[in-house]
C-alpha atoms as a PDB file:
ATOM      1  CA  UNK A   1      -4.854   2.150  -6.561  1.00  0.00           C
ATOM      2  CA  UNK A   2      -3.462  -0.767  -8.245  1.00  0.00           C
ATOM      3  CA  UNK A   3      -6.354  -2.008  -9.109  1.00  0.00           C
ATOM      4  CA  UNK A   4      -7.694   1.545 -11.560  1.00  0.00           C
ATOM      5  CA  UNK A   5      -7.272   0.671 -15.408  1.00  0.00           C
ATOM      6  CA  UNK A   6      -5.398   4.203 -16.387  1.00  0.00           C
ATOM      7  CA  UNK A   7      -6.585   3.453 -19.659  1.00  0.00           C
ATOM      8  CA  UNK A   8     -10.292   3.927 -18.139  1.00  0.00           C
ATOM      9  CA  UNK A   9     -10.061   7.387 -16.652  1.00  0.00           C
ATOM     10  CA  UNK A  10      -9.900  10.749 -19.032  1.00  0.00           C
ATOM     11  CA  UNK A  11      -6.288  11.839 -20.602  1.00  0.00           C
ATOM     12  CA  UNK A  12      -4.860  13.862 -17.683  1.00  0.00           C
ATOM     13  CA  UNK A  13      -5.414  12.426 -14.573  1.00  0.00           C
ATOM     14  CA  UNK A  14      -2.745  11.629 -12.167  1.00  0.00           C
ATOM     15  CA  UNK A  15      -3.519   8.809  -9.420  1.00  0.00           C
ATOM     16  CA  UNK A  16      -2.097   9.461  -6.056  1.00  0.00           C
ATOM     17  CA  UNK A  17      -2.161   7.425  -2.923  1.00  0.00           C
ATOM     18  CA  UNK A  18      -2.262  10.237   0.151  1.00  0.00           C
ATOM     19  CA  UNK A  19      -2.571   7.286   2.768  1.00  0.00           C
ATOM     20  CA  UNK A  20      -2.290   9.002   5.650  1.00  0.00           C
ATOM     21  CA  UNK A  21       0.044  12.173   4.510  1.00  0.00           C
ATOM     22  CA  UNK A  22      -3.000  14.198   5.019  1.00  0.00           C
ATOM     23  CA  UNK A  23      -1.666  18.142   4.524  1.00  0.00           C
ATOM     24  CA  UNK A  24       1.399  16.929   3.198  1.00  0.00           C
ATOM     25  CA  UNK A  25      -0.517  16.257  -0.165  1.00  0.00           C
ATOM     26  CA  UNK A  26      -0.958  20.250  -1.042  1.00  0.00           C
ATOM     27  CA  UNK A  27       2.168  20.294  -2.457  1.00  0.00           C
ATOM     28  CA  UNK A  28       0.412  17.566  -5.060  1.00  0.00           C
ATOM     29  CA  UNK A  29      -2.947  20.113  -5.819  1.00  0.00           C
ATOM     30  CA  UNK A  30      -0.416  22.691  -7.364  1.00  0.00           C
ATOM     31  CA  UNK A  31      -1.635  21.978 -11.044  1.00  0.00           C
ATOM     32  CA  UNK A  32      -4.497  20.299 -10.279  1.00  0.00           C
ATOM     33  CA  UNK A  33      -7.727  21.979 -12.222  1.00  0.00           C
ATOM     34  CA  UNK A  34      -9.879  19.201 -10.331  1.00  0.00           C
ATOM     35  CA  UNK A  35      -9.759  16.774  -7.063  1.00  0.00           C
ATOM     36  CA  UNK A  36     -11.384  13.312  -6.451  1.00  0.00           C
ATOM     37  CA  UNK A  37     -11.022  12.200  -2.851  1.00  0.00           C
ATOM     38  CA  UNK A  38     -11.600   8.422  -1.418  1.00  0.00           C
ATOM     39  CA  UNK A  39     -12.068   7.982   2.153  1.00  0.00           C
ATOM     40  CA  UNK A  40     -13.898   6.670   4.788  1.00  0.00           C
ATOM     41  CA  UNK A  41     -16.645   8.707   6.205  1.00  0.00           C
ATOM     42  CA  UNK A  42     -19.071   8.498   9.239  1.00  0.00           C
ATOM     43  CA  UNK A  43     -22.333   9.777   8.186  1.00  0.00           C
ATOM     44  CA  UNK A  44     -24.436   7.770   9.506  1.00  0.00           C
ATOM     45  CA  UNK A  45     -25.385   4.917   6.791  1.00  0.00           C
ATOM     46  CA  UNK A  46     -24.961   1.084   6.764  1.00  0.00           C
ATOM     47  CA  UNK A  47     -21.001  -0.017   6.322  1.00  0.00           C
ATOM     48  CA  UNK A  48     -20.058  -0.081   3.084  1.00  0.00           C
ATOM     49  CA  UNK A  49     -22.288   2.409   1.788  1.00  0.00           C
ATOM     50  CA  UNK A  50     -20.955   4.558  -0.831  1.00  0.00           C
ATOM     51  CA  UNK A  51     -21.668   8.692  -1.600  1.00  0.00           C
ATOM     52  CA  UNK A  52     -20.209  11.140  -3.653  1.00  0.00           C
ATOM     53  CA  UNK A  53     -20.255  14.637  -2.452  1.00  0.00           C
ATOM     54  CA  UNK A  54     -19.043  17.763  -4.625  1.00  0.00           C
ATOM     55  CA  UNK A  55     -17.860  21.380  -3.786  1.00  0.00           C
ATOM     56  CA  UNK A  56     -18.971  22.664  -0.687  1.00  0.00           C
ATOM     57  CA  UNK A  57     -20.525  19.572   0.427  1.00  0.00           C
ATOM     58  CA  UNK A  58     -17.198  18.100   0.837  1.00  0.00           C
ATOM     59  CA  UNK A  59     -16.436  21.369   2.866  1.00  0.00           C
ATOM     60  CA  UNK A  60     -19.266  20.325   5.185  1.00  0.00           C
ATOM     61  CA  UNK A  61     -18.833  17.071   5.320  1.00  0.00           C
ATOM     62  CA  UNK A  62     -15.404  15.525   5.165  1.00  0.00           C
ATOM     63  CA  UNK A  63     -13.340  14.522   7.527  1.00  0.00           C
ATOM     64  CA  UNK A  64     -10.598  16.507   9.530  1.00  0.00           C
ATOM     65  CA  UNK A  65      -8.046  15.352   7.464  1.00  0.00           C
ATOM     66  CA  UNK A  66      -9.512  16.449   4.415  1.00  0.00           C
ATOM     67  CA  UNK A  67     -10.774  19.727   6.015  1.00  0.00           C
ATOM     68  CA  UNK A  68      -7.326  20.883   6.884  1.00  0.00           C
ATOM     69  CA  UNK A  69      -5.848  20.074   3.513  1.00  0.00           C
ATOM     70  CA  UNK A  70      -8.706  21.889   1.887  1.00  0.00           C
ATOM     71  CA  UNK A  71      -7.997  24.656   4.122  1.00  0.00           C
ATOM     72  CA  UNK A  72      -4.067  24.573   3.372  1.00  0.00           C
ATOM     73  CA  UNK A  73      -4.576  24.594  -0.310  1.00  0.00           C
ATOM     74  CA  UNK A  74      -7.231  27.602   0.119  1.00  0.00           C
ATOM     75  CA  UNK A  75      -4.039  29.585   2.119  1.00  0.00           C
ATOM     76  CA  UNK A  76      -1.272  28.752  -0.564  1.00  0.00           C
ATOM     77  CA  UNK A  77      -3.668  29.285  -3.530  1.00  0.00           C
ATOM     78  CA  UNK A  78      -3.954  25.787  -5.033  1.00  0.00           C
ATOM     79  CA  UNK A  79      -7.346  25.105  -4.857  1.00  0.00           C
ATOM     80  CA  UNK A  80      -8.600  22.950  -7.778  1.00  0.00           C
ATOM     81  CA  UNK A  81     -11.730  24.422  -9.207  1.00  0.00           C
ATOM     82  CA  UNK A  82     -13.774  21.072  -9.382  1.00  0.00           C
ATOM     83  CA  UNK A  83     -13.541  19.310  -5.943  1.00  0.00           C
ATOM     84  CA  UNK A  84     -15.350  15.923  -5.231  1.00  0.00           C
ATOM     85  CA  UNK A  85     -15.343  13.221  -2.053  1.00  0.00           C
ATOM     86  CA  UNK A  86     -16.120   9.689  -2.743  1.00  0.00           C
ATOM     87  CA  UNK A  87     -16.746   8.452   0.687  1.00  0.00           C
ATOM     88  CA  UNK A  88     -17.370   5.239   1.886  1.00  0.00           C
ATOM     89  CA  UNK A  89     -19.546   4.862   5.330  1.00  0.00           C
ATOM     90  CA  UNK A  90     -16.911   2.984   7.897  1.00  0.00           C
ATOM     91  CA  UNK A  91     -17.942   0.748  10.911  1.00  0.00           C
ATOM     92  CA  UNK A  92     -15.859   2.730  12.722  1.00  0.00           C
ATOM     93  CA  UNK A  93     -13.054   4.905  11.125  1.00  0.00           C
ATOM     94  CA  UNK A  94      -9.468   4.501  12.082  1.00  0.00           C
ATOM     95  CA  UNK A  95      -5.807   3.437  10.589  1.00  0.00           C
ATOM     96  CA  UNK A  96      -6.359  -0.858  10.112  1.00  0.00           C
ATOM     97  CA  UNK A  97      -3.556  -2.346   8.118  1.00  0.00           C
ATOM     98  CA  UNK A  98      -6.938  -4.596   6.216  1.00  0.00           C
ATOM     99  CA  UNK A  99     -10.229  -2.982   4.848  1.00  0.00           C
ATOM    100  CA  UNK A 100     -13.242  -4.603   6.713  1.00  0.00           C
ATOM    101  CA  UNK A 101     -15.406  -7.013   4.922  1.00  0.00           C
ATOM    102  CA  UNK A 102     -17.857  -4.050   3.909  1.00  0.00           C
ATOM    103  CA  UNK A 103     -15.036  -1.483   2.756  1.00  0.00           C
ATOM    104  CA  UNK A 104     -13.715  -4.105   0.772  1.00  0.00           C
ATOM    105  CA  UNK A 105     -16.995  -5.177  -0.937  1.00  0.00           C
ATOM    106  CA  UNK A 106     -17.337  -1.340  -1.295  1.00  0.00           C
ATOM    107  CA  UNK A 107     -14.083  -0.923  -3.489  1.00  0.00           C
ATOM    108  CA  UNK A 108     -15.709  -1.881  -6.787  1.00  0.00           C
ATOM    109  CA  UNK A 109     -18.221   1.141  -6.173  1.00  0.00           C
ATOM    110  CA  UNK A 110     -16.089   3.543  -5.220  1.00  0.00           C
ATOM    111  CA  UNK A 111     -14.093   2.938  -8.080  1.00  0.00           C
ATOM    112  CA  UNK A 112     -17.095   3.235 -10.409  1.00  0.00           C
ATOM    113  CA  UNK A 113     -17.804   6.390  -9.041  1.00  0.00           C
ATOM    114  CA  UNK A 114     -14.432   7.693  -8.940  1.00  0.00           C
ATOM    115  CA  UNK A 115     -14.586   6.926 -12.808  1.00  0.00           C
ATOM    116  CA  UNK A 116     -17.825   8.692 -13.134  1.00  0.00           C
ATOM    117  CA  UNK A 117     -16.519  11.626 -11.614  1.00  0.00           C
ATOM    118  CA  UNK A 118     -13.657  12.187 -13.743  1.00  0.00           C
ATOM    119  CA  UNK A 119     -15.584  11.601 -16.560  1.00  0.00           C
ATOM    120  CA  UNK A 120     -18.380  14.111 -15.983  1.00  0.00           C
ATOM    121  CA  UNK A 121     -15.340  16.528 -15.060  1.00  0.00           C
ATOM    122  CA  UNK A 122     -13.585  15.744 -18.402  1.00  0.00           C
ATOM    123  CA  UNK A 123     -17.128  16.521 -20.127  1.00  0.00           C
ATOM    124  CA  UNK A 124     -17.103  20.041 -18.398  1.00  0.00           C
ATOM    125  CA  UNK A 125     -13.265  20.854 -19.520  1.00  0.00           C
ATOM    126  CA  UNK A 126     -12.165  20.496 -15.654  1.00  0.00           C
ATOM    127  CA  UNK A 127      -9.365  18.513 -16.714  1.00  0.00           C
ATOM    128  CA  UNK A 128      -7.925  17.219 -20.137  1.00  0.00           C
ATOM    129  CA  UNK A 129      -4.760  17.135 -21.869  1.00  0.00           C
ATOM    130  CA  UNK A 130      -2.806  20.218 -21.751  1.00  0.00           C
ATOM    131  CA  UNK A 131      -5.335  22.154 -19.707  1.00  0.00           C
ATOM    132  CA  UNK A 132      -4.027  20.837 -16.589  1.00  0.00           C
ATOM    133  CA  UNK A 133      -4.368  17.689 -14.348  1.00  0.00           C
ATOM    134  CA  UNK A 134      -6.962  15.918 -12.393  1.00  0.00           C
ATOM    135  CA  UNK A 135      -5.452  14.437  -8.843  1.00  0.00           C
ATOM    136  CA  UNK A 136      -7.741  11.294  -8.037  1.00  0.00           C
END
């Protein structure tokens, strides 16, 4: 996270780390209008392999983690109306203290995308100053 230029994302957005807090991070969707999520996925593809997913798709296709705090913020009504997962295809997936040489090569991609997504969600009023926040 230390690494995003705020000045490069759309008014409104709020960067959080979840690390591992999984369902603990609800509480943080309460005024968020939209959700970016980076993680590491296992769908298949070469390590280090980058894909965006959006609504549903993320549904489908995210990991536990993600499915059960999707699922929590469903039950307590915070559900952000735009939703997307950048994902990034592991070697394996599990807690390492160090990316791998591919997830770290991947970084400069995800963040691109993360950008893009935000943007194209500021362009569609899903977030903006005043109208509530975007949680990347």
């Amino acid at each position: 996270m230390s690494s995003v230029d705020p000045l490069a994302l759309p008014p409104g957005v709020r960067l959080v780390d979840g690390g591992t807090r999984g369902i603990e991070l609800v509480a943080e969707l309460a005024d968020a209008r939209a959700l970016v999520l980076i993680d590491a996925v296992d769908a298949g593809r070469r390590p280090g392999t980058v894909r965006v997913l959006r609504g549903e798709a993320v549904r489908d296709d995210a990991g536990r983690a993600i499915d059960r705090l999707l699922a929590a913020a469903v039950l307590t009504g915070r559900t952000p109306a735009h939703i997307a997962l950048v994902g990034v295809q592991a070697a394996r997936v599990a807690v390492e203290p160090r990316l791998s040489g591919p997830m770290e090569d991947a970084v400069p991609r995800v963040l691109e995308a993360v950008r893009r997504e935000l943007w194209a969600m500021a362009a569609t009023e899903s977030i903006g100053v005043g109208e509530g926040e975007a949680v990347a």
